[in-house]
Every structure is written in C-alpha cells, then in structure tokens.
Protein backbone atom coordinates (compact mmCIF):
# COMPACT_ATOMS: atom_id res chain seq x y z
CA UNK A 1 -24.74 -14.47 35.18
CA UNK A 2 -24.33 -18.35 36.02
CA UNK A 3 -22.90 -20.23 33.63
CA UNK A 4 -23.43 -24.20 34.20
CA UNK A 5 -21.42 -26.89 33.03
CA UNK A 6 -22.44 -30.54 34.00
CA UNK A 7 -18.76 -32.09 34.78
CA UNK A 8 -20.50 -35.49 34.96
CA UNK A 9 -21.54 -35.04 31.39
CA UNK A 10 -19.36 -32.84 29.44
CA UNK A 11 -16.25 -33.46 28.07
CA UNK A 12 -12.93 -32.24 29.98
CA UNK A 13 -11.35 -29.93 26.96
CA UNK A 14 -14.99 -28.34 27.67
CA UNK A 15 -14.35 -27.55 31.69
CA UNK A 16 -11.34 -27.12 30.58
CA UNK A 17 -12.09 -24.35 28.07
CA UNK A 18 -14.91 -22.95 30.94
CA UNK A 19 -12.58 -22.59 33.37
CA UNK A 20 -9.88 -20.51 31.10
CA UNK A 21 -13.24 -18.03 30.40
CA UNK A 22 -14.56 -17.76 33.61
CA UNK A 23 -13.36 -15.64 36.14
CA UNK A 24 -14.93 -17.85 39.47
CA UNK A 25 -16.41 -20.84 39.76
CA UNK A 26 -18.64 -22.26 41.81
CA UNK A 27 -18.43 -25.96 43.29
CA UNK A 28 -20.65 -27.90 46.26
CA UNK A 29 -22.16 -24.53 46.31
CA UNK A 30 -18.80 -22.59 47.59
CA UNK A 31 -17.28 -19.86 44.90
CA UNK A 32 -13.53 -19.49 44.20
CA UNK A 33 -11.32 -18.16 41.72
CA UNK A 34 -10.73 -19.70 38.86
CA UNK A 35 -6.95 -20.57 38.61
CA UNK A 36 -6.77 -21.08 34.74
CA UNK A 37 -8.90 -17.64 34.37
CA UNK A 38 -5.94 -15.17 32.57
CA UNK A 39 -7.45 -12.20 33.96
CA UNK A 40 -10.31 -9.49 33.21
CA UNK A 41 -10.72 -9.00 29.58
CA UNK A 42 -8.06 -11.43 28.04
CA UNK A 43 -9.21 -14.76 27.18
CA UNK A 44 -6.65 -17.46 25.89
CA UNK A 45 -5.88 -17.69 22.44
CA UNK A 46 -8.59 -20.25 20.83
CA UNK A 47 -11.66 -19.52 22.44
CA UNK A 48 -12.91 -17.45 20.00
CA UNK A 49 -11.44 -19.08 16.82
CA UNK A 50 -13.79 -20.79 14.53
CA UNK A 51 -14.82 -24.54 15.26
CA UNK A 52 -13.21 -27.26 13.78
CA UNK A 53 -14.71 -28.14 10.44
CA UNK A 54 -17.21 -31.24 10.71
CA UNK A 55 -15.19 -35.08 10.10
CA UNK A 56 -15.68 -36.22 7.03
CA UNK A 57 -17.84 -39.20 8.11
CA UNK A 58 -20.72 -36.69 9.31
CA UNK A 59 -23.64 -36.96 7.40
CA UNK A 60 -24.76 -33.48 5.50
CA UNK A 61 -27.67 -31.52 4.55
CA UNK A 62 -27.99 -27.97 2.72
CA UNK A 63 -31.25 -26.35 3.15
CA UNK A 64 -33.07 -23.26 2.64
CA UNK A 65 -36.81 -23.47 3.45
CA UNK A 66 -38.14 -27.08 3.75
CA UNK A 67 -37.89 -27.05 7.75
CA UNK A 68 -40.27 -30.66 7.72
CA UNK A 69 -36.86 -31.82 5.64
CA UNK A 70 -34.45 -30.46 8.57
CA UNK A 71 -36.63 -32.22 10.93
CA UNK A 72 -37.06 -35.44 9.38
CA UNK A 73 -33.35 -35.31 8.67
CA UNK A 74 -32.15 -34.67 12.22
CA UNK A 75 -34.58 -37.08 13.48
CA UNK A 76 -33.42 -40.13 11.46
CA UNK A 77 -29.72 -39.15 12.11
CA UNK A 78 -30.49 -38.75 15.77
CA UNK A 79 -31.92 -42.46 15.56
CA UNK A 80 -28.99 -43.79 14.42
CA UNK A 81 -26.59 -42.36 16.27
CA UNK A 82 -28.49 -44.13 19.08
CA UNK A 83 -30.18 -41.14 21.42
CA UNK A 84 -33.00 -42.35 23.38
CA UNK A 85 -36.39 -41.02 21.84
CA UNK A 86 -36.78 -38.51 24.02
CA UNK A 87 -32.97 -36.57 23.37
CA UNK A 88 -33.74 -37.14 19.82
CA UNK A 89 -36.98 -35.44 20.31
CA UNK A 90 -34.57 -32.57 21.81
CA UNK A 91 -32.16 -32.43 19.11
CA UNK A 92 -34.84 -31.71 16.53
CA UNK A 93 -36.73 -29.04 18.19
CA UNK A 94 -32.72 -27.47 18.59
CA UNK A 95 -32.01 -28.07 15.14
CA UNK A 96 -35.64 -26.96 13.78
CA UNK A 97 -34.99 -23.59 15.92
CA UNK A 98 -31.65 -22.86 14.02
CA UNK A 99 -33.04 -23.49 10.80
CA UNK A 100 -35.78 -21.29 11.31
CA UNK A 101 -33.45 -18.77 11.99
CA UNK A 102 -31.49 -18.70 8.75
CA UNK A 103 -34.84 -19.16 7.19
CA UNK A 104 -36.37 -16.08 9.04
CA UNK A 105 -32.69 -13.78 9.33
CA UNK A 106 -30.74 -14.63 5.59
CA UNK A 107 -31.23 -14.81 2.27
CA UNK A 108 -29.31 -17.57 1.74
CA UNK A 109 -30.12 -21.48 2.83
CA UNK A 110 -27.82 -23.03 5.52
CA UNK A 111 -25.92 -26.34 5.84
CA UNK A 112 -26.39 -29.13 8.84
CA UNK A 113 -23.69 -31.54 9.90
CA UNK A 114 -24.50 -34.26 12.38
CA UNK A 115 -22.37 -36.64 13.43
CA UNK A 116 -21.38 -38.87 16.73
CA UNK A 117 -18.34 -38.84 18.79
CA UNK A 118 -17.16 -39.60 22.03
CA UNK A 119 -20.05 -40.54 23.65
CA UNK A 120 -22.81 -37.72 22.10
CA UNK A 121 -24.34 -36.89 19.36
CA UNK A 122 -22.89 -33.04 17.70
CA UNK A 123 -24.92 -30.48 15.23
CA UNK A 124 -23.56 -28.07 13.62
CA UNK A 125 -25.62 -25.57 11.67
CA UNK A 126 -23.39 -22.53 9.62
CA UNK A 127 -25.21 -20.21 7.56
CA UNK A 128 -24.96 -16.83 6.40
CA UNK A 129 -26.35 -14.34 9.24
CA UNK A 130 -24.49 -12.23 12.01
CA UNK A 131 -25.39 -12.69 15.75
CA UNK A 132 -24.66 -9.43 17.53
CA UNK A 133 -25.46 -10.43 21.28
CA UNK A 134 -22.60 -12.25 22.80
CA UNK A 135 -24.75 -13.83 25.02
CA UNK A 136 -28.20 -14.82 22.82
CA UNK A 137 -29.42 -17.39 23.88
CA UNK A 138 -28.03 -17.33 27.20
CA UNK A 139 -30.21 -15.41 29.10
CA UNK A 140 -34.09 -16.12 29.12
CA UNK A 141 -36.34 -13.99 26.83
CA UNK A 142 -39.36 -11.72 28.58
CA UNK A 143 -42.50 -13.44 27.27
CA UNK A 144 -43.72 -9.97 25.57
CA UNK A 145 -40.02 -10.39 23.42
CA UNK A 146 -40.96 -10.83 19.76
CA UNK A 147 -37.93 -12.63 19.21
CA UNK A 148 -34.85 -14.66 21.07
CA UNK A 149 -37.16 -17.26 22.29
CA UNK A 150 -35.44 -19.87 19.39
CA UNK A 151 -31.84 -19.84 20.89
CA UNK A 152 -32.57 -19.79 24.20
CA UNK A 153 -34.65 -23.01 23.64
CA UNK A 154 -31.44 -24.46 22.17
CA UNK A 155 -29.49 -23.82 25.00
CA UNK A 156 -32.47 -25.24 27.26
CA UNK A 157 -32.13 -28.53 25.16
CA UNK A 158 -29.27 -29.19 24.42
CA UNK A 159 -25.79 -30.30 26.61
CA UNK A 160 -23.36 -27.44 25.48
CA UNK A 161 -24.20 -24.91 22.55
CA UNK A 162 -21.08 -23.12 21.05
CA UNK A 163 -21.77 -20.16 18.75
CA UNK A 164 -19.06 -18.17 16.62
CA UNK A 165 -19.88 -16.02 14.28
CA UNK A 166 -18.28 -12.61 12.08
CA UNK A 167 -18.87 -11.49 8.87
CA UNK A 168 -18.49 -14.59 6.97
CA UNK A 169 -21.44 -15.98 8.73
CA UNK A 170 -22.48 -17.74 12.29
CA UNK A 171 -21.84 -21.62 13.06
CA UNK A 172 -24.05 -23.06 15.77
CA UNK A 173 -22.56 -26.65 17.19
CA UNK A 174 -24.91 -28.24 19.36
CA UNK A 175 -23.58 -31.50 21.61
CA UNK A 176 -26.16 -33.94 23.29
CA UNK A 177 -24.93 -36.40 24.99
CA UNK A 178 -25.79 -40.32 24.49
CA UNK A 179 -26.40 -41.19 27.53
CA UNK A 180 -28.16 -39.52 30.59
C-alpha cells in the first residue's frame, strides 16, 4: 500500500508523524528506510491516542438527520474561513459523507467542529459508531461494493483524514488546506 503525503502542503508534525508509522519511504521516486520508523509492529506512543479536542473558537453543530443542515452548515463555515469555491465544494461533499454515516451506522446524532488554523481549514466529525477496518477509506472500493464508497471519497477530497475510534465512538478530522 502507498501512502502519500504532499510535503509541500501538509504540515511538518504530519511528515513527521508519517515517517514514525511508516516503515520506507519513497522520495524523487527512490525508496529508503525510514529512520524515525521504531520497527515492525511498535509505533510511538501518540499515534493512536485520541485527537486533541476542537479550540474553543471552532464553530459547532450537533446533528442527527437533517444532512441539507450539515451541508449548508459546512458550506457557510467553509466560506468564511476563506477556501476557494471549489475546496469548499470539497469539504461539504467530505463532511456530507460522514454525516451520512452516523445517520446510516448509529442511533445516535453526531457533532461537527470546523474551525481554521495554520493555513487550512479542519473538520472534525465524532459520533457514536465503531470502524473496524484500520484502513477504510484507504483503499478504493470495487464498484459492485454496497458500501465503503463514503470514506474513501473523503480521503479522495480532502488533504489528510485522521480517524480514531474504540468503543466510546469514532472521530473523523478532516484538514483542507487554504491554499493550493
């Protein structure tokens, strides 16, 4: 599996973090070991902890089934954090997709966080359900699938997804970046 991280556009605690999970990687096209890589099957303490918890300043939204609210929700915050139309136009389809899933996987309603900093625009969607694929979303559906098409879109969209999740629920952050 190839894992790609734009260095140009993501933060460095994020190559950072990729490089401490990833056993090679792959620059100009040439592989090497990763030096930060701890070895097969340990991974540094704090790549698997949960996220940090939204700032304060983030603007919020609990929801359950009104996805047109999400939407319109994501959209206007998306417009003034400053994304170009098209990114925003990104961001919603990502955010819609989430929603959907807690609408279609838990019985419970979900909360969205949204909120700019550092140079892009970050979504973070918790609700109640349990993903049980380490990698969903990661690798790309067969068309005949019934399901899994919704988080690999998000990962298609969006700049970096992070998803933890256990048995007090999942949080999905999504990052876009402002500029291109």
């Amino acid at each position: 599996m190839l894992c790609p991280y734009d260095h140009a556009r993501l933060a460095p605690g994020v190559i950072d973090g990729a490089e401490r999970t990833h056993p090679v990687l792959i620059t100009g096209g040439r592989p090497r070991p990763s030096r930060s890589y701890p070895g097969a099957g340990l991974f540094p303490a704090g790549c698997d902890q949960p996220l940090p918890r939204p700032p304060g300043r983030a603007a919020a939204l609990a929801y359950r089934d009104d996805l047109a609210h999400v939407r319109a929700f994501a959209a206007a915050q998306a417009r003034l954090a400053g994304l170009p139309a098209d990114r925003a136009r990104d961001l919603v389809i990502a955010v819609s997709e989430l929603a959907a899933n807690t609408w279609r996987h838990t019985d419970a309603g979900g909360t969205l966080h949204i909120w700019a900093a550092d140079g892009e625009v970050l979504c973070q969607v918790r609700d109640s359900g349990h993903v049980s694929d380490p990698l969903a979303g990661r690798r790309r559906p067969i068309p005949e699938a019934g399901s899994g098409h919704g988080l690999w879109v998000v990962h298609q969209l969006c700049d970096l997804v992070e998803l933890r999740t256990g048995s007090t629920g999942t949080t999905i952050r999504l990052h876009v970046r402002l500029g291109r």
